[in-house]
C-alpha atoms as a PDB file:
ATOM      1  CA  UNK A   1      16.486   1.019  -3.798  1.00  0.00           C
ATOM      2  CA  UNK A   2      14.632  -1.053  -5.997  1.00  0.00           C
ATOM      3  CA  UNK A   3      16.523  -4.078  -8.318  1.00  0.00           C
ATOM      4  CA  UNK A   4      14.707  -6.045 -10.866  1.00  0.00           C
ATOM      5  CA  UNK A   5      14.970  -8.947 -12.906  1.00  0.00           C
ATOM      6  CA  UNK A   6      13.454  -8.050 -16.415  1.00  0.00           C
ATOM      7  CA  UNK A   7      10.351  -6.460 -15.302  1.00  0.00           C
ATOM      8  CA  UNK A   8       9.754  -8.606 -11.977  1.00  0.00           C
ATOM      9  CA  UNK A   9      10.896  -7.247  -8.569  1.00  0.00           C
ATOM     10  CA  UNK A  10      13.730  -9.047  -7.140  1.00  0.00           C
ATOM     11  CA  UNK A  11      14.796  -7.488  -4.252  1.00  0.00           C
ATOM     12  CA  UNK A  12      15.197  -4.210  -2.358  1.00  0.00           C
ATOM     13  CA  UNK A  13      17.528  -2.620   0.601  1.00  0.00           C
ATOM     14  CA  UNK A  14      15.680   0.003   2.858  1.00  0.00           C
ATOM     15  CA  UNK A  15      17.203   3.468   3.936  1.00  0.00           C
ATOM     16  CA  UNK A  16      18.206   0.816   7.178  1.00  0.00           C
ATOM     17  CA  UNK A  17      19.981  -1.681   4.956  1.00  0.00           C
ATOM     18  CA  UNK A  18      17.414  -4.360   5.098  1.00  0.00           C
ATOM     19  CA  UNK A  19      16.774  -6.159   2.221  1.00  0.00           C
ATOM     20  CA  UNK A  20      13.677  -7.815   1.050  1.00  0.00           C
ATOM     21  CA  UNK A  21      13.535 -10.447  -1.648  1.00  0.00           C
ATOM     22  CA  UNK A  22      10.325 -10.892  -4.008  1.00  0.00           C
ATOM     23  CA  UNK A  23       9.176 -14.213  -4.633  1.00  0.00           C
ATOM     24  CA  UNK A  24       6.984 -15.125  -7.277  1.00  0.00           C
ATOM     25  CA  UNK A  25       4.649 -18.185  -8.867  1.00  0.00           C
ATOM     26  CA  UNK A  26       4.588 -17.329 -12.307  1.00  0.00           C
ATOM     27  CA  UNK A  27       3.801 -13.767 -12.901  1.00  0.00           C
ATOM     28  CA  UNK A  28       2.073 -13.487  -9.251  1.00  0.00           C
ATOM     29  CA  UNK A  29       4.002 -12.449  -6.347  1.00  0.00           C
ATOM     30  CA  UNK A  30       3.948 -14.509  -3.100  1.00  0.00           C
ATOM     31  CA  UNK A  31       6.138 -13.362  -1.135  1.00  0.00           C
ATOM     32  CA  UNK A  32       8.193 -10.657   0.510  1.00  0.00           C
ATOM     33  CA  UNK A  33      10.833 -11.787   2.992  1.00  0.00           C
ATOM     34  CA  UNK A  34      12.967  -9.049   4.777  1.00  0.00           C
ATOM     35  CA  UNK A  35      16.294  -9.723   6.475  1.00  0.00           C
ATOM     36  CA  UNK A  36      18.284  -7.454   8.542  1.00  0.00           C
ATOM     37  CA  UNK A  37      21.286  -5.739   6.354  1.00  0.00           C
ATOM     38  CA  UNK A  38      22.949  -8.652   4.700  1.00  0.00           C
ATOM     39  CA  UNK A  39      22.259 -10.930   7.720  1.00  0.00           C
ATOM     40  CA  UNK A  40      20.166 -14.708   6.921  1.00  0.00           C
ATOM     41  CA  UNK A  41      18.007 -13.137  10.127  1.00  0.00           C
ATOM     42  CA  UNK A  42      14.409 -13.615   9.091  1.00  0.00           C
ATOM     43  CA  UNK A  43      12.826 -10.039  10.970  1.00  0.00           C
ATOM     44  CA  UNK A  44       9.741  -9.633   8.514  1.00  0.00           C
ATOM     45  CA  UNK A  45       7.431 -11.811   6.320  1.00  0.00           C
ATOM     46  CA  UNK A  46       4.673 -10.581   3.863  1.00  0.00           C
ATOM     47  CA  UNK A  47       2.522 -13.850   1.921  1.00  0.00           C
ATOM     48  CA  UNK A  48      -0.159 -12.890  -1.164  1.00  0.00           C
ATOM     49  CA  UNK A  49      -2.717 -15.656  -1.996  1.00  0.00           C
ATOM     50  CA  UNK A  50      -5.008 -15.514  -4.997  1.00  0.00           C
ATOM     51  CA  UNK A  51      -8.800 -16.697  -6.220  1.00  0.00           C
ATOM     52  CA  UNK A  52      -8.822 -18.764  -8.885  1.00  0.00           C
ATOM     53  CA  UNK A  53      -9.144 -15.506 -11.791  1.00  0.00           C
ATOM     54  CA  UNK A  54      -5.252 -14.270 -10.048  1.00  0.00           C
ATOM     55  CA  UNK A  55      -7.425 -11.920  -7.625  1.00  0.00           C
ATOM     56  CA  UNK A  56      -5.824 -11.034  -4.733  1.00  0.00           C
ATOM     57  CA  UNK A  57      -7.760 -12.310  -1.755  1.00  0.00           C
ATOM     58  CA  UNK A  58      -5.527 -12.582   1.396  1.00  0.00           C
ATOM     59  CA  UNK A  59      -2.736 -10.600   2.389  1.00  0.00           C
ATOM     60  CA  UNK A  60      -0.735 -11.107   5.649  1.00  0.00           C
ATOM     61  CA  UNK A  61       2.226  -9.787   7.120  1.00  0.00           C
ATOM     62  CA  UNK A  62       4.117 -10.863  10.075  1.00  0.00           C
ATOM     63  CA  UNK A  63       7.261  -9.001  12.428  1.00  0.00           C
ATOM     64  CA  UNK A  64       9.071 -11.873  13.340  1.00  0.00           C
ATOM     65  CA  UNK A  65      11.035  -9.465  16.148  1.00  0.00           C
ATOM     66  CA  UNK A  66       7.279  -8.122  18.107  1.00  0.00           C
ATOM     67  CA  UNK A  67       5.846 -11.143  17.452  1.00  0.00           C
ATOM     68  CA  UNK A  68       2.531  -9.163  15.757  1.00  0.00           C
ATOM     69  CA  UNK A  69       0.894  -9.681  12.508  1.00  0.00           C
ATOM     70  CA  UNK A  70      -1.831  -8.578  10.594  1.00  0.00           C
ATOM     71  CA  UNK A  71      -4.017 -10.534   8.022  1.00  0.00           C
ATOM     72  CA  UNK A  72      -6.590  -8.347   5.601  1.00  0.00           C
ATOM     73  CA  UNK A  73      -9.062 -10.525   2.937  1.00  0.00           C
ATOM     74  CA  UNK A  74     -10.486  -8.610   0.436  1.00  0.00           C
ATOM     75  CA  UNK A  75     -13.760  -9.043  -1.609  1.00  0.00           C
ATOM     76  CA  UNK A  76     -13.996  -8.224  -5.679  1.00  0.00           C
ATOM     77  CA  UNK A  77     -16.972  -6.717  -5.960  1.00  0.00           C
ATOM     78  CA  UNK A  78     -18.708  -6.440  -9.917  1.00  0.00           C
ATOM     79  CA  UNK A  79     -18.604  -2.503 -10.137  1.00  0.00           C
ATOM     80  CA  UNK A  80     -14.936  -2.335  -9.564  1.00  0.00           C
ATOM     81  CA  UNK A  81     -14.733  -1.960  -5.878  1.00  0.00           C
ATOM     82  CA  UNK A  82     -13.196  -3.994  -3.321  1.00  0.00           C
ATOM     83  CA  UNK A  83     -13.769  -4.509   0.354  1.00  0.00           C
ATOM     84  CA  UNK A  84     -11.544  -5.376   2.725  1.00  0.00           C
ATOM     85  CA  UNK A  85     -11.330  -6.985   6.483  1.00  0.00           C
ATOM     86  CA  UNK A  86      -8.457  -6.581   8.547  1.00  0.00           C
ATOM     87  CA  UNK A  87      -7.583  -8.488  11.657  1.00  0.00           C
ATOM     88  CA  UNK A  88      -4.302  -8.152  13.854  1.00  0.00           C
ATOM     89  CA  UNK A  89      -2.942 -10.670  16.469  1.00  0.00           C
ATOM     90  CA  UNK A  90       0.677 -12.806  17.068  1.00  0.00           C
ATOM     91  CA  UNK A  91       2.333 -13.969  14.018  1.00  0.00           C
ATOM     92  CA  UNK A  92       0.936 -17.236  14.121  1.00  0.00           C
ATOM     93  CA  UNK A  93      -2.428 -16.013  14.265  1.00  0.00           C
ATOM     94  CA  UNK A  94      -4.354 -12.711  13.374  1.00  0.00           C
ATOM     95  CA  UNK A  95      -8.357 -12.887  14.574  1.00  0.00           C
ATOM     96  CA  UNK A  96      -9.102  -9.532  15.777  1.00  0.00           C
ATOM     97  CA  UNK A  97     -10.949  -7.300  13.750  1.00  0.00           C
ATOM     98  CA  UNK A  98      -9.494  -3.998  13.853  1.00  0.00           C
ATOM     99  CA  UNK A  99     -11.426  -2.274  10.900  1.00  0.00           C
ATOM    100  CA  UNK A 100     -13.239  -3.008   7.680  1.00  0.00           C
ATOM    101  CA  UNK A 101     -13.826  -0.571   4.563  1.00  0.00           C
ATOM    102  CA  UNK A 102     -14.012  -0.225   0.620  1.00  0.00           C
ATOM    103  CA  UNK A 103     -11.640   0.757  -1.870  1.00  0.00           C
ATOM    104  CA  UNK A 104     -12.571   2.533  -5.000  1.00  0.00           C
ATOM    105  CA  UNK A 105     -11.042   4.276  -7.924  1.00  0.00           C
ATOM    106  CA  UNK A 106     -10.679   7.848  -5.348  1.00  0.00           C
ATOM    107  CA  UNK A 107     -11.387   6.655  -2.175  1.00  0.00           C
ATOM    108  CA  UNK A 108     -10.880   4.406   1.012  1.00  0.00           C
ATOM    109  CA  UNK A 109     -13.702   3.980   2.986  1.00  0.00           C
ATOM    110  CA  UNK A 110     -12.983   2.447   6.511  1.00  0.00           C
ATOM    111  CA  UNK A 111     -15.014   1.475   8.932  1.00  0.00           C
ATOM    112  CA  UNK A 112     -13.052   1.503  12.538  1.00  0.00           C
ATOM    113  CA  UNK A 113     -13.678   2.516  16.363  1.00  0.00           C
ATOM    114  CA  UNK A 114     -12.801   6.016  17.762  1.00  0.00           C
ATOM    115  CA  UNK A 115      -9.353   5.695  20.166  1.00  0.00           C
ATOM    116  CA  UNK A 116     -10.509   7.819  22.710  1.00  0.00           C
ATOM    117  CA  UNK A 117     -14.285   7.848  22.984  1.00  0.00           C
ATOM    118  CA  UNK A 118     -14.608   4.078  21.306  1.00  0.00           C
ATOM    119  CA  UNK A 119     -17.620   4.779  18.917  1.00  0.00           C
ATOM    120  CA  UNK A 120     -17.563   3.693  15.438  1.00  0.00           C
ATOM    121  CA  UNK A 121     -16.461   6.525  13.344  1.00  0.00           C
ATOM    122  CA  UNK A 122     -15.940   6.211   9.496  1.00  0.00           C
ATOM    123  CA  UNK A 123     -12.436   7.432   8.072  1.00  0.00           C
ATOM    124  CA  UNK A 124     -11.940   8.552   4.580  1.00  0.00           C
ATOM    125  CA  UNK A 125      -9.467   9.381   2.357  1.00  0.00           C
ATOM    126  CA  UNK A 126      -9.816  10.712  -0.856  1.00  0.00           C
ATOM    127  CA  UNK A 127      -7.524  10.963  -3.994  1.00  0.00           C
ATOM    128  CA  UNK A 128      -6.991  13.281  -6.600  1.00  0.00           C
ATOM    129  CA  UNK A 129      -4.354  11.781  -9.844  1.00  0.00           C
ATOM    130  CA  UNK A 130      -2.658  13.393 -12.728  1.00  0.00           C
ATOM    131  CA  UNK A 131      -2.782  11.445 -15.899  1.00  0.00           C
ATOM    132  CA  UNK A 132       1.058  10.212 -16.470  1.00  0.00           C
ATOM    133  CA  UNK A 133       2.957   7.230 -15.316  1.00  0.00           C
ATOM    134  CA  UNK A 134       3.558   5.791 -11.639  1.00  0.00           C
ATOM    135  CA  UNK A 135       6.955   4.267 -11.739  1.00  0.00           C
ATOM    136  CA  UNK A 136       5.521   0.866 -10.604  1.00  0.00           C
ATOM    137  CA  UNK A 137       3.261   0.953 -13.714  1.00  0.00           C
ATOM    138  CA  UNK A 138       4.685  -2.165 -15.801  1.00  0.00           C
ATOM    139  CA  UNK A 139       6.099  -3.932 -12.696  1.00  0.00           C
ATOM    140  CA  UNK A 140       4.826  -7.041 -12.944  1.00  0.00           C
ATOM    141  CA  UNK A 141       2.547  -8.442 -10.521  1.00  0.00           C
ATOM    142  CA  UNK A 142       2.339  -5.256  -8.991  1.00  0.00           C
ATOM    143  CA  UNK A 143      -0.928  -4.512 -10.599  1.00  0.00           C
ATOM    144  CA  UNK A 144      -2.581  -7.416  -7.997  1.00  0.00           C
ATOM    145  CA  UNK A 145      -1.405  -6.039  -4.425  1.00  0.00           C
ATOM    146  CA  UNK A 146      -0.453  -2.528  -4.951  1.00  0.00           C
ATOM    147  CA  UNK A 147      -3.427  -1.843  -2.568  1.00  0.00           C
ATOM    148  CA  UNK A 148      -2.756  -4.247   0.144  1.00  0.00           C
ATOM    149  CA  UNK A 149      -1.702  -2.890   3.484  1.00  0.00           C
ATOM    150  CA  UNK A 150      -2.128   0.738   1.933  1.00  0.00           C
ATOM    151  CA  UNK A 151      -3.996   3.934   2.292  1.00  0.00           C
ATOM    152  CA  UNK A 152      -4.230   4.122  -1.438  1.00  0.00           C
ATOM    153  CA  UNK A 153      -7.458   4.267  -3.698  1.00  0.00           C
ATOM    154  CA  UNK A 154      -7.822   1.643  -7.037  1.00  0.00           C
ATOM    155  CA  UNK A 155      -5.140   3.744  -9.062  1.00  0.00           C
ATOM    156  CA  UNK A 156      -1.768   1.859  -9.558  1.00  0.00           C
ATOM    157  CA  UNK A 157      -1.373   3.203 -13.171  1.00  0.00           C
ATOM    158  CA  UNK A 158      -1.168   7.390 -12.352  1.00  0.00           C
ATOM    159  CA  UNK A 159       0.141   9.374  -9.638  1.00  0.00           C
ATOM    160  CA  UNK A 160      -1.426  10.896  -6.585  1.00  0.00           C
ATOM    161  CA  UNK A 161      -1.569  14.357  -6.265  1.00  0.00           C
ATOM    162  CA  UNK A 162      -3.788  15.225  -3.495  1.00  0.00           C
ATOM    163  CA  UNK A 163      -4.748  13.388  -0.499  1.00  0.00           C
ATOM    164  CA  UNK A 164      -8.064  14.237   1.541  1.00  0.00           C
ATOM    165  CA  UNK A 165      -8.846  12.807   5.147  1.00  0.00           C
ATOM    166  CA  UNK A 166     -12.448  12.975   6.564  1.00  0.00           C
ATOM    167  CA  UNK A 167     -13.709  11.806   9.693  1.00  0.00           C
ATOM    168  CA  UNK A 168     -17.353  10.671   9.495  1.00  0.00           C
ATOM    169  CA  UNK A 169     -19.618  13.791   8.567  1.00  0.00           C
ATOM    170  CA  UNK A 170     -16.973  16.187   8.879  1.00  0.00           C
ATOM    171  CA  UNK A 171     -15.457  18.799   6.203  1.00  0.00           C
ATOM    172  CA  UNK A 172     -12.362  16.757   4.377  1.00  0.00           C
ATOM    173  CA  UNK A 173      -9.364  18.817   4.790  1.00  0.00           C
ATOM    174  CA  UNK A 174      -6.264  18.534   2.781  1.00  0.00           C
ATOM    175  CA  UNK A 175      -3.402  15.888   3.989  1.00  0.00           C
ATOM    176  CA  UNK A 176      -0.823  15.905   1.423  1.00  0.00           C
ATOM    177  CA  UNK A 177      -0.267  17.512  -1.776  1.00  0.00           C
ATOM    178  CA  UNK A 178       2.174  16.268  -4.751  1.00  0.00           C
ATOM    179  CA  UNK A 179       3.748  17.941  -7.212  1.00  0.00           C
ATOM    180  CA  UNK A 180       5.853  16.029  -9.926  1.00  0.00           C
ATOM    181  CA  UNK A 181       9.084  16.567 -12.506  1.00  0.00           C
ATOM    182  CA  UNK A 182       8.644  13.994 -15.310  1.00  0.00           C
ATOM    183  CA  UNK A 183      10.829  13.472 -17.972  1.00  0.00           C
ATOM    184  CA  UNK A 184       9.767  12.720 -21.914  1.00  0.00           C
ATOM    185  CA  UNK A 185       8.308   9.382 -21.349  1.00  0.00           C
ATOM    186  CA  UNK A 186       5.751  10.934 -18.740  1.00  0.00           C
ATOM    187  CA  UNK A 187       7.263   9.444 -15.571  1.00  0.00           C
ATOM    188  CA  UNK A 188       8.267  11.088 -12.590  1.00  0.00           C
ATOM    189  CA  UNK A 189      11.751  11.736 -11.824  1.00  0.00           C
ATOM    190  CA  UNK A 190      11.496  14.362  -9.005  1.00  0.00           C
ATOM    191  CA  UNK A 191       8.084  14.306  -6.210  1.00  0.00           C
ATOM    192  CA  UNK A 192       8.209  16.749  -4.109  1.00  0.00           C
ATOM    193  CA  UNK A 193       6.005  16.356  -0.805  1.00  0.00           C
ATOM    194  CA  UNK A 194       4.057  19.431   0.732  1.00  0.00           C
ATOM    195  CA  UNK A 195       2.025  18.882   4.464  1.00  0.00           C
ATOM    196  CA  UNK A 196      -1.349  20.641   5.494  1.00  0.00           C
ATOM    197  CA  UNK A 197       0.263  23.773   5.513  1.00  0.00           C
ATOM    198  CA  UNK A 198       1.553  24.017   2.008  1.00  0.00           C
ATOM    199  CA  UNK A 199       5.080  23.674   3.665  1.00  0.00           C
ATOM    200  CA  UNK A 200       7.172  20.820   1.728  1.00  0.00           C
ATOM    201  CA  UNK A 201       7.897  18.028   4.411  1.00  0.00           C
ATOM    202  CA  UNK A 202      10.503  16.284   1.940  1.00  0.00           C
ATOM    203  CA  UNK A 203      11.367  15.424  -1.567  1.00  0.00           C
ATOM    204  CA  UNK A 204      11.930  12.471  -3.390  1.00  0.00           C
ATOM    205  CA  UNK A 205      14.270  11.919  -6.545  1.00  0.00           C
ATOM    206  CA  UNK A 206      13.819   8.775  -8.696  1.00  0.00           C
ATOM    207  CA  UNK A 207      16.472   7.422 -10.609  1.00  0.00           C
END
């Protein structure tokens, strides 16, 4: 559950009963620090920093509890793209590239080594939107991170409704498909969430 301050996020409580608060530097958010329940225990911190044009350029999250973290920089490229570099390590420091890729307005592209046979092997995962409103659409701030730490393409304004995966030359087959209730201001109010098999895995309701 989501609770906002005018249009700014403020803070949220998980289906655990964590909450997160949302700090922000003007109309850029720099922060995310999660608690656990109502507790002053620090388990989770997430830290945005920004180029000089309010471009998101680092984004790092650290679990406080495992003592892990992951750091991913990203790259604005002129034709709309962005790449990205992600390294994992301890929370005080995150040096090991794990993979690297590109985000466009369908697609990520990412660039990562094989679990079992440890080639390179190129993952990617395509995206398919209707043309009405994501629920996070006039959040501010959202529109500079809603891609970090995500499996999303360059689409914060409209809603998914399919989801491809492909593994290097292979066919793409079909991950996820969404199907949406909106109400009269073209928002969704009801997702419902169907696997590979057309089967629906669960449903969401948005208040």
């Amino acid at each position: 559950t989501y609770f906002y301050s005018g249009d700014k996020l403020n803070y949220l409580i998980d289906e655990d009963g964590n909450k997160t608060n949302f700090i922000y530097q003007g109309n850029l958010l720099i922060e995310e620090d999660t608690y656990f329940g109502t507790s002053s225990t620090l388990i989770e911190k997430t830290t945005y920093d920004y180029n000089n044009s309010s471009k998101l350029i680092t984004y790092v999250n650290v679990d406080l509890l495992s003592d892990t973290g992951s750091r991913i920089t990203y790259s604005h490229n002129s034709n709309g793209t962005i790449d990205y570099q992600e390294y994992i390590g301890s929370q005080d420091v995150q040096d090991e590239l794990y993979s690297s890729g590109t985000l466009t307005s369908t697609s990520r592209i990412e660039n990562s080594t094989n679990p079992i046979t440890q080639e390179p092997q190129i993952f990617t995962g395509g995206f398919t939107y209707d043309n009405k409103n994501n629920p996070f659409k006039n959040v501010i701030g959202y529109d500079k991170i809603y891609f970090s730490d995500s499996d999303l393409a360059l689409n914060y304004v409209n809603n998914v409704l399919e989801r491809t995966d492909q593994i290097d030359s292979d066919p793409p087959y079909i991950l996820e498909t969404l199907t949406y209730t909106y109400n009269t201001a073209n928002y969704p109010t009801k997702i419902v969430h169907r696997g590979q098999s057309g089967e629906i895995e669960y449903t969401e309701d948005i208040i």
